[in-house]
N, C-alpha and C. Protein backbone atom coordinates (compact mmCIF):
# COMPACT_ATOMS: atom_id res chain seq x y z
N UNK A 1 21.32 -6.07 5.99
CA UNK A 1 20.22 -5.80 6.88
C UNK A 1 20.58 -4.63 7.79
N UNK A 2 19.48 -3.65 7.62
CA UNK A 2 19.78 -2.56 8.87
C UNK A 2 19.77 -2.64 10.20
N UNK A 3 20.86 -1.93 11.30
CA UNK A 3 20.35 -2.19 12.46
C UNK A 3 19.15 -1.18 13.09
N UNK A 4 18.67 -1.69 14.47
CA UNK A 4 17.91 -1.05 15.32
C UNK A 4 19.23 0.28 15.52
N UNK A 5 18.70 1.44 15.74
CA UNK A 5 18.71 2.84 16.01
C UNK A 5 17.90 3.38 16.88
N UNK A 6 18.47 4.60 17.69
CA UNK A 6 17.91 5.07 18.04
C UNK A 6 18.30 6.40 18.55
N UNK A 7 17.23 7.82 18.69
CA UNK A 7 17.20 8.86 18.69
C UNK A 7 15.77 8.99 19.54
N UNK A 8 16.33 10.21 20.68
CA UNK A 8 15.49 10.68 21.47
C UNK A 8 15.50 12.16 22.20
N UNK A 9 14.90 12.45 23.04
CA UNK A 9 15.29 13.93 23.81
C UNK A 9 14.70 13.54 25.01
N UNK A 10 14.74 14.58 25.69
CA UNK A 10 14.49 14.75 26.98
C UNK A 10 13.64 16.43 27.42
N UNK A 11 12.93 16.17 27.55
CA UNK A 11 12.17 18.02 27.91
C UNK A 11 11.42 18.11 29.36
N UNK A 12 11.84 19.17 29.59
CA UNK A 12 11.58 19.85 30.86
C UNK A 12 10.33 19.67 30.94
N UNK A 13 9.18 19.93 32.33
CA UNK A 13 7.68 19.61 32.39
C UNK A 13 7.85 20.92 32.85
N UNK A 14 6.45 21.83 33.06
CA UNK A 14 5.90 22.58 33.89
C UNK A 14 4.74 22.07 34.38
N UNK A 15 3.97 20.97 33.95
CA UNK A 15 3.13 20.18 34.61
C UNK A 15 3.57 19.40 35.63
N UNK A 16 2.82 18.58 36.40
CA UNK A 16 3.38 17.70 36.80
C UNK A 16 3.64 16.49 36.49
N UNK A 17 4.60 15.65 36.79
CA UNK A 17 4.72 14.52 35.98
C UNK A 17 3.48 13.52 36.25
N UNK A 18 2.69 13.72 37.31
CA UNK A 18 1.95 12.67 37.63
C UNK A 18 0.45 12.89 36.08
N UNK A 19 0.48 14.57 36.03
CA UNK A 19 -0.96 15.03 35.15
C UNK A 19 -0.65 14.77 33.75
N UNK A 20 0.65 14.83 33.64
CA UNK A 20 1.22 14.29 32.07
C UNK A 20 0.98 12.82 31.58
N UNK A 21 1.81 12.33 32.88
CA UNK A 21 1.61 10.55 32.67
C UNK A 21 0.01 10.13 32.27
N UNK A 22 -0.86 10.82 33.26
CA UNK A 22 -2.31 10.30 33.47
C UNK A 22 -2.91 10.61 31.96
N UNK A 23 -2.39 12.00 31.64
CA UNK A 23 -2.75 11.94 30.08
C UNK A 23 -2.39 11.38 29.19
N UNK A 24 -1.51 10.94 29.43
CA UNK A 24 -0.44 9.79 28.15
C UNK A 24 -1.49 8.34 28.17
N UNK A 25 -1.43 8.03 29.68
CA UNK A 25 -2.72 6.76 30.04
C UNK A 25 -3.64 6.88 29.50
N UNK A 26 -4.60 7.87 29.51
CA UNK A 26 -5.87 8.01 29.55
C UNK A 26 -6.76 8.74 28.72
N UNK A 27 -6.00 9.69 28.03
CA UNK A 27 -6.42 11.07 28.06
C UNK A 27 -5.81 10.71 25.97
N UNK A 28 -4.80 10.08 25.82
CA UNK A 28 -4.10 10.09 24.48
C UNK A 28 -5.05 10.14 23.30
N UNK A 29 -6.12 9.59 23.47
CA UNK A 29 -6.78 9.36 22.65
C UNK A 29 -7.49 10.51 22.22
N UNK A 30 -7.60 11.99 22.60
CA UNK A 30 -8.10 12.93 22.38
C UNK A 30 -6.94 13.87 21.62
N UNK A 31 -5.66 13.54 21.52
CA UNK A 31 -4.71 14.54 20.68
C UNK A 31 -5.64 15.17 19.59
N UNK A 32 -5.79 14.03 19.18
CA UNK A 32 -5.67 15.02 17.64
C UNK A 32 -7.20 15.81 17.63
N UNK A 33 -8.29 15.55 18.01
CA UNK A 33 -9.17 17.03 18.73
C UNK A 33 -7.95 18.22 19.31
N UNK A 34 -7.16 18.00 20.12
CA UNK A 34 -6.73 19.08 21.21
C UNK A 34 -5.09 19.54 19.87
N UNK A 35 -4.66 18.79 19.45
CA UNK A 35 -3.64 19.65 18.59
C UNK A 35 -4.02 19.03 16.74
N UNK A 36 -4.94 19.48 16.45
CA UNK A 36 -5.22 18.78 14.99
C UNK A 36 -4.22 19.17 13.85
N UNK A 37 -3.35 20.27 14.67
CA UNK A 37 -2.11 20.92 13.39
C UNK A 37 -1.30 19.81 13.49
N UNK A 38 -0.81 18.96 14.47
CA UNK A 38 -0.03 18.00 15.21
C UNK A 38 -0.05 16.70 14.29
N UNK A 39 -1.62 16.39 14.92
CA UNK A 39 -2.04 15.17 14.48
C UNK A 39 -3.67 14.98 14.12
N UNK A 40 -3.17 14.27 12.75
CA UNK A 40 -4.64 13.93 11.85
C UNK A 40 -5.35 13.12 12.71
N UNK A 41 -4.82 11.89 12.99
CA UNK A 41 -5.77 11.17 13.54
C UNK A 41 -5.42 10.22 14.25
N UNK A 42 -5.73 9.38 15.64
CA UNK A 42 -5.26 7.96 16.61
C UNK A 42 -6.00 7.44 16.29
N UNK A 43 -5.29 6.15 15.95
CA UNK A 43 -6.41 4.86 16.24
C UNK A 43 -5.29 3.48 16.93
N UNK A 44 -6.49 3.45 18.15
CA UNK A 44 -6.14 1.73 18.61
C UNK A 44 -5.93 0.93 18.24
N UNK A 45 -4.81 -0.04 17.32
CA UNK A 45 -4.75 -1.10 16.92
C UNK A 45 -4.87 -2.42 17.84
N UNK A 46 -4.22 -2.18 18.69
CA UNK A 46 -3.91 -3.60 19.87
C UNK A 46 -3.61 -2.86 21.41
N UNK A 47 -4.48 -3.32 22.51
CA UNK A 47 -4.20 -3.10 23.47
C UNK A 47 -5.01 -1.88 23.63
N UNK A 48 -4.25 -1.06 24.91
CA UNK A 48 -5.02 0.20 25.34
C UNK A 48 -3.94 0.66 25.32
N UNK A 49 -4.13 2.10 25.78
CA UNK A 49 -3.46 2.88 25.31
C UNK A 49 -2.47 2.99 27.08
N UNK A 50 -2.87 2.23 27.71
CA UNK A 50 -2.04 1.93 29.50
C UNK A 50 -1.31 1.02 29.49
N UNK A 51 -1.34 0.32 28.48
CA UNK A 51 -0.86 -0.88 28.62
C UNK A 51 0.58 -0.88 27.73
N UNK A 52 1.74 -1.33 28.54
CA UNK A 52 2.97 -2.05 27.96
C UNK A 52 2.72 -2.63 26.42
N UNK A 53 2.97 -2.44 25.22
CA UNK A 53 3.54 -3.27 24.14
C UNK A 53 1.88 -3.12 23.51
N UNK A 54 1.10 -1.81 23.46
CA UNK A 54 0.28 -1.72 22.45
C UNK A 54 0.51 -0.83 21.03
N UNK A 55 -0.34 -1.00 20.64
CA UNK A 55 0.22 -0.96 19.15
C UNK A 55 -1.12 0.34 18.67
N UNK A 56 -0.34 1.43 18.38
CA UNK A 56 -1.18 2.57 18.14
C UNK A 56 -0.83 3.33 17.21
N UNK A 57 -1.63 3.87 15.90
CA UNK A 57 -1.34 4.23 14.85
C UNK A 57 -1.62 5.60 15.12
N UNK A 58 -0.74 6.46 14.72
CA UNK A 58 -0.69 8.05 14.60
C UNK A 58 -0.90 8.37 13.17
N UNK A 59 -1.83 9.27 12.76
CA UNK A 59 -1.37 10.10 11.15
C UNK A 59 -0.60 11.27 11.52
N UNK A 60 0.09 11.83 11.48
CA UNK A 60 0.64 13.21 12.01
C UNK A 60 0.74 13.70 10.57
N UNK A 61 1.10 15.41 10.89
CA UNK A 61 0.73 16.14 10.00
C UNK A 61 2.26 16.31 8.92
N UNK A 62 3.56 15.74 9.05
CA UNK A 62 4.41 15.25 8.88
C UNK A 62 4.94 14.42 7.91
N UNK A 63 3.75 13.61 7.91
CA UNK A 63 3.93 12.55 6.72
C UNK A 63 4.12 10.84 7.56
N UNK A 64 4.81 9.84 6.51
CA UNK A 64 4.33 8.51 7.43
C UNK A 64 5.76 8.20 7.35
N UNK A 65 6.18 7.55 8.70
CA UNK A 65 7.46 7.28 8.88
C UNK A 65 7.91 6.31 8.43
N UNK A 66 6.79 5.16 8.55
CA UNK A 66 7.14 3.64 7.66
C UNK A 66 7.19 3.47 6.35
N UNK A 67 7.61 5.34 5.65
CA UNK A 67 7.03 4.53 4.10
C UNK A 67 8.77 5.01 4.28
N UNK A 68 9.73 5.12 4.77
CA UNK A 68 11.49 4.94 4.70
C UNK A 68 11.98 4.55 5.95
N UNK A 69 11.04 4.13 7.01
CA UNK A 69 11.44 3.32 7.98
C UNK A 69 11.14 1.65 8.20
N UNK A 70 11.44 0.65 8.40
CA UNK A 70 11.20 -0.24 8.63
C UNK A 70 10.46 -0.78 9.29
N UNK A 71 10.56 -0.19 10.77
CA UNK A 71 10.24 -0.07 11.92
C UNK A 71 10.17 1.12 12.74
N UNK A 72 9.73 1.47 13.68
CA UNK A 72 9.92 2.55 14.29
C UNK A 72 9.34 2.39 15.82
N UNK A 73 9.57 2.38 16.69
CA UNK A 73 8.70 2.19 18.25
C UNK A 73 9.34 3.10 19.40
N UNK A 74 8.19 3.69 19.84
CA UNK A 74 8.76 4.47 20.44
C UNK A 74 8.35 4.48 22.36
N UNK A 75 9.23 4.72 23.41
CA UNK A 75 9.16 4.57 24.05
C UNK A 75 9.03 5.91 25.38
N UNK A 76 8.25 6.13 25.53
CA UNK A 76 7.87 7.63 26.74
C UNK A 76 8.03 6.99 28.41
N UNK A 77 8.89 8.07 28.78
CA UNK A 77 9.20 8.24 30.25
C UNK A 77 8.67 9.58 30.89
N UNK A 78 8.16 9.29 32.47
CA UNK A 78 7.74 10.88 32.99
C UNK A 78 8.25 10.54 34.07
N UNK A 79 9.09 11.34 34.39
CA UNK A 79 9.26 11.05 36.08
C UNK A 79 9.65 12.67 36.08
N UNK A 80 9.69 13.12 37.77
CA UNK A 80 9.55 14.53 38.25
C UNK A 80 10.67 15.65 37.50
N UNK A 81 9.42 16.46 36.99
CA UNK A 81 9.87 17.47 36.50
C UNK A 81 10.41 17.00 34.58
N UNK A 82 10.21 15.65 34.25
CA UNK A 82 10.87 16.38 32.81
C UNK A 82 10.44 14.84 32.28
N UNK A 83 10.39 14.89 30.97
CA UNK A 83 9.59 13.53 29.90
C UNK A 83 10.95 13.64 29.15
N UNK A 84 11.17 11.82 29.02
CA UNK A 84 11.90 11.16 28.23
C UNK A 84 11.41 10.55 26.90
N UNK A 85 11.70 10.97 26.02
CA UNK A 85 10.96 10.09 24.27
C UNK A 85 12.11 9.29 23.57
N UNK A 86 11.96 8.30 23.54
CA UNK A 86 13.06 7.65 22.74
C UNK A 86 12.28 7.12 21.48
N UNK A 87 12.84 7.27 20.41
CA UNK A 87 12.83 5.98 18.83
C UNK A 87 13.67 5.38 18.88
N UNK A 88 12.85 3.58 18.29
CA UNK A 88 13.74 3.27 18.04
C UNK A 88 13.25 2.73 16.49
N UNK A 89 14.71 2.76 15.65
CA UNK A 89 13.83 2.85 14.19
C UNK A 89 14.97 1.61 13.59
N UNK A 90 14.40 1.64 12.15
CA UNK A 90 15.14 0.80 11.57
C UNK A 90 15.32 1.16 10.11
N UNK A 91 16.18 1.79 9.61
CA UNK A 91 16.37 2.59 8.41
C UNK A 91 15.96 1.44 6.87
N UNK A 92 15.18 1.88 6.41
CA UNK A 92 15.17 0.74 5.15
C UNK A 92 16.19 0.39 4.31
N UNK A 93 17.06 1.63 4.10
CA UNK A 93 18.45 1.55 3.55
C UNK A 93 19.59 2.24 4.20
N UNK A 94 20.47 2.61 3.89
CA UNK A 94 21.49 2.85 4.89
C UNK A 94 21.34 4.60 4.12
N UNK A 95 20.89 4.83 2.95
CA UNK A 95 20.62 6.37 2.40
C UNK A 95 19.92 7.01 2.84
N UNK A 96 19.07 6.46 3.44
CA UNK A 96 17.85 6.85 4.30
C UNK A 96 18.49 7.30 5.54
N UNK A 97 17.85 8.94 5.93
CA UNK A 97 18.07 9.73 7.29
C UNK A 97 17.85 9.42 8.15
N UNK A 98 18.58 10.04 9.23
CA UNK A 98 18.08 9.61 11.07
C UNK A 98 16.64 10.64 10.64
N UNK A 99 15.69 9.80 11.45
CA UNK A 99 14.65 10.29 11.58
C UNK A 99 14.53 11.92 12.18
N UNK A 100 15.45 12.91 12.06
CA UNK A 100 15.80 14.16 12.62
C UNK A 100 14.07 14.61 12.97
N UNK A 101 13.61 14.75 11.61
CA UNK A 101 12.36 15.65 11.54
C UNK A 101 11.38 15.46 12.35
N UNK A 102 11.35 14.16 12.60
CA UNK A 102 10.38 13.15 13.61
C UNK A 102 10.56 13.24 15.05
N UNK A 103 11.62 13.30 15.49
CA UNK A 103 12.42 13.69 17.04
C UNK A 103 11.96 15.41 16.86
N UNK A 104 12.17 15.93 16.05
CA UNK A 104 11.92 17.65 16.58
C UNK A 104 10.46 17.63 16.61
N UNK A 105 9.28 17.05 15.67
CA UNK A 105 8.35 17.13 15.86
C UNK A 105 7.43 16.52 16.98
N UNK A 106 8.38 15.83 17.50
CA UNK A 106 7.93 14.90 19.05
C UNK A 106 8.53 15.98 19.87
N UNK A 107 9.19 16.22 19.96
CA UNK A 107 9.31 17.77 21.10
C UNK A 107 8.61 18.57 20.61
N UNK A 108 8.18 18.57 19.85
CA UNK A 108 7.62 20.34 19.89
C UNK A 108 6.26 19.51 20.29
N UNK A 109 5.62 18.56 20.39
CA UNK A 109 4.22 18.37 20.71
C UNK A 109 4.50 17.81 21.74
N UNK A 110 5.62 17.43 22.67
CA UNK A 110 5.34 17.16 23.97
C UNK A 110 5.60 18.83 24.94
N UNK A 111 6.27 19.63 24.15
CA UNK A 111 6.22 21.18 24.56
C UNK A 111 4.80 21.73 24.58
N UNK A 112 4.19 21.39 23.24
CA UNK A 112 2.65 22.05 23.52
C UNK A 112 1.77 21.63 24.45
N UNK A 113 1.62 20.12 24.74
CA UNK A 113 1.10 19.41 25.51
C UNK A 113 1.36 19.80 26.52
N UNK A 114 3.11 19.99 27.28
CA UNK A 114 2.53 20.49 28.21
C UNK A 114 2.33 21.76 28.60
N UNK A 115 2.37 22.74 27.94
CA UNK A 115 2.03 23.54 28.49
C UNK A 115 0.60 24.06 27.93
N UNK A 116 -0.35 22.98 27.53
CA UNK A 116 -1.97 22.76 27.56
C UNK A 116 -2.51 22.10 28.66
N UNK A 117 -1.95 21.32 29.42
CA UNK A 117 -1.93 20.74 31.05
C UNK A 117 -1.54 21.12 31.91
N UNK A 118 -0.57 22.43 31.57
CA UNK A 118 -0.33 23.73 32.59
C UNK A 118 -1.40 24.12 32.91
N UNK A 119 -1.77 24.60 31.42
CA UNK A 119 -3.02 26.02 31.41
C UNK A 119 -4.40 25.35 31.59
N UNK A 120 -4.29 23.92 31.70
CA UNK A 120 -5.88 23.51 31.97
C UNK A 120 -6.11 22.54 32.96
């Protein structure tokens, strides 16, 4: 049985952390209108999108993480000046990669993001 893993970054804001957070709350549900190269499509499975321990399906343009991950959940921090992203995954086999491609593509769309909440 594989264990829990995990891989994350950390990136600088030029927004503020309060206009980032509020969009992560509130606002998430419009990605894939605002970066459609990013992401195909959100949908709500369970919960809202404010709430602790909901369950929200991404298509990204990437491919699907669960068809060589087990698991995957990921966890976002904003506090002043810079956003925390952690995975945590669960490899289906032990041949199977750290999710590398998935962590760079979560920075580069929390980079665009913010600096689309800079400029707007």
């Amino acid at each position: 049985m594989s264990q829990l893993r995990k891989l994350g970054f950390q990136a600088e804001l030029k927004t503020s952390a309060a206009k980032f957070f509020e969009f992560m709350k509130s606002d998430l549900g419009n990605i894939a209108q605002i970066f459609p190269q990013h992401v195909k499509c959100l949908q709500l499975i369970e919960g809202n999108f404010s709430t602790t321990g909901s369950v929200i399906l991404f298509k990204y343009t990437i491919g699907d993480m669960l068809k060589v991950y087990n698991s995957a959940k990921v966890k976002f921090q904003v506090a002043d000046g810079s956003a925390k992203w952690e995975l945590v995954f669960e490899k289906a086999n032990e041949a199977v990669p750290n999710p590398d491609m998935f962590i760079n593509f979560a920075a580069t769309v929390v980079k665009d993001l913010d600096n689309y909440l800079y400029n707007n």
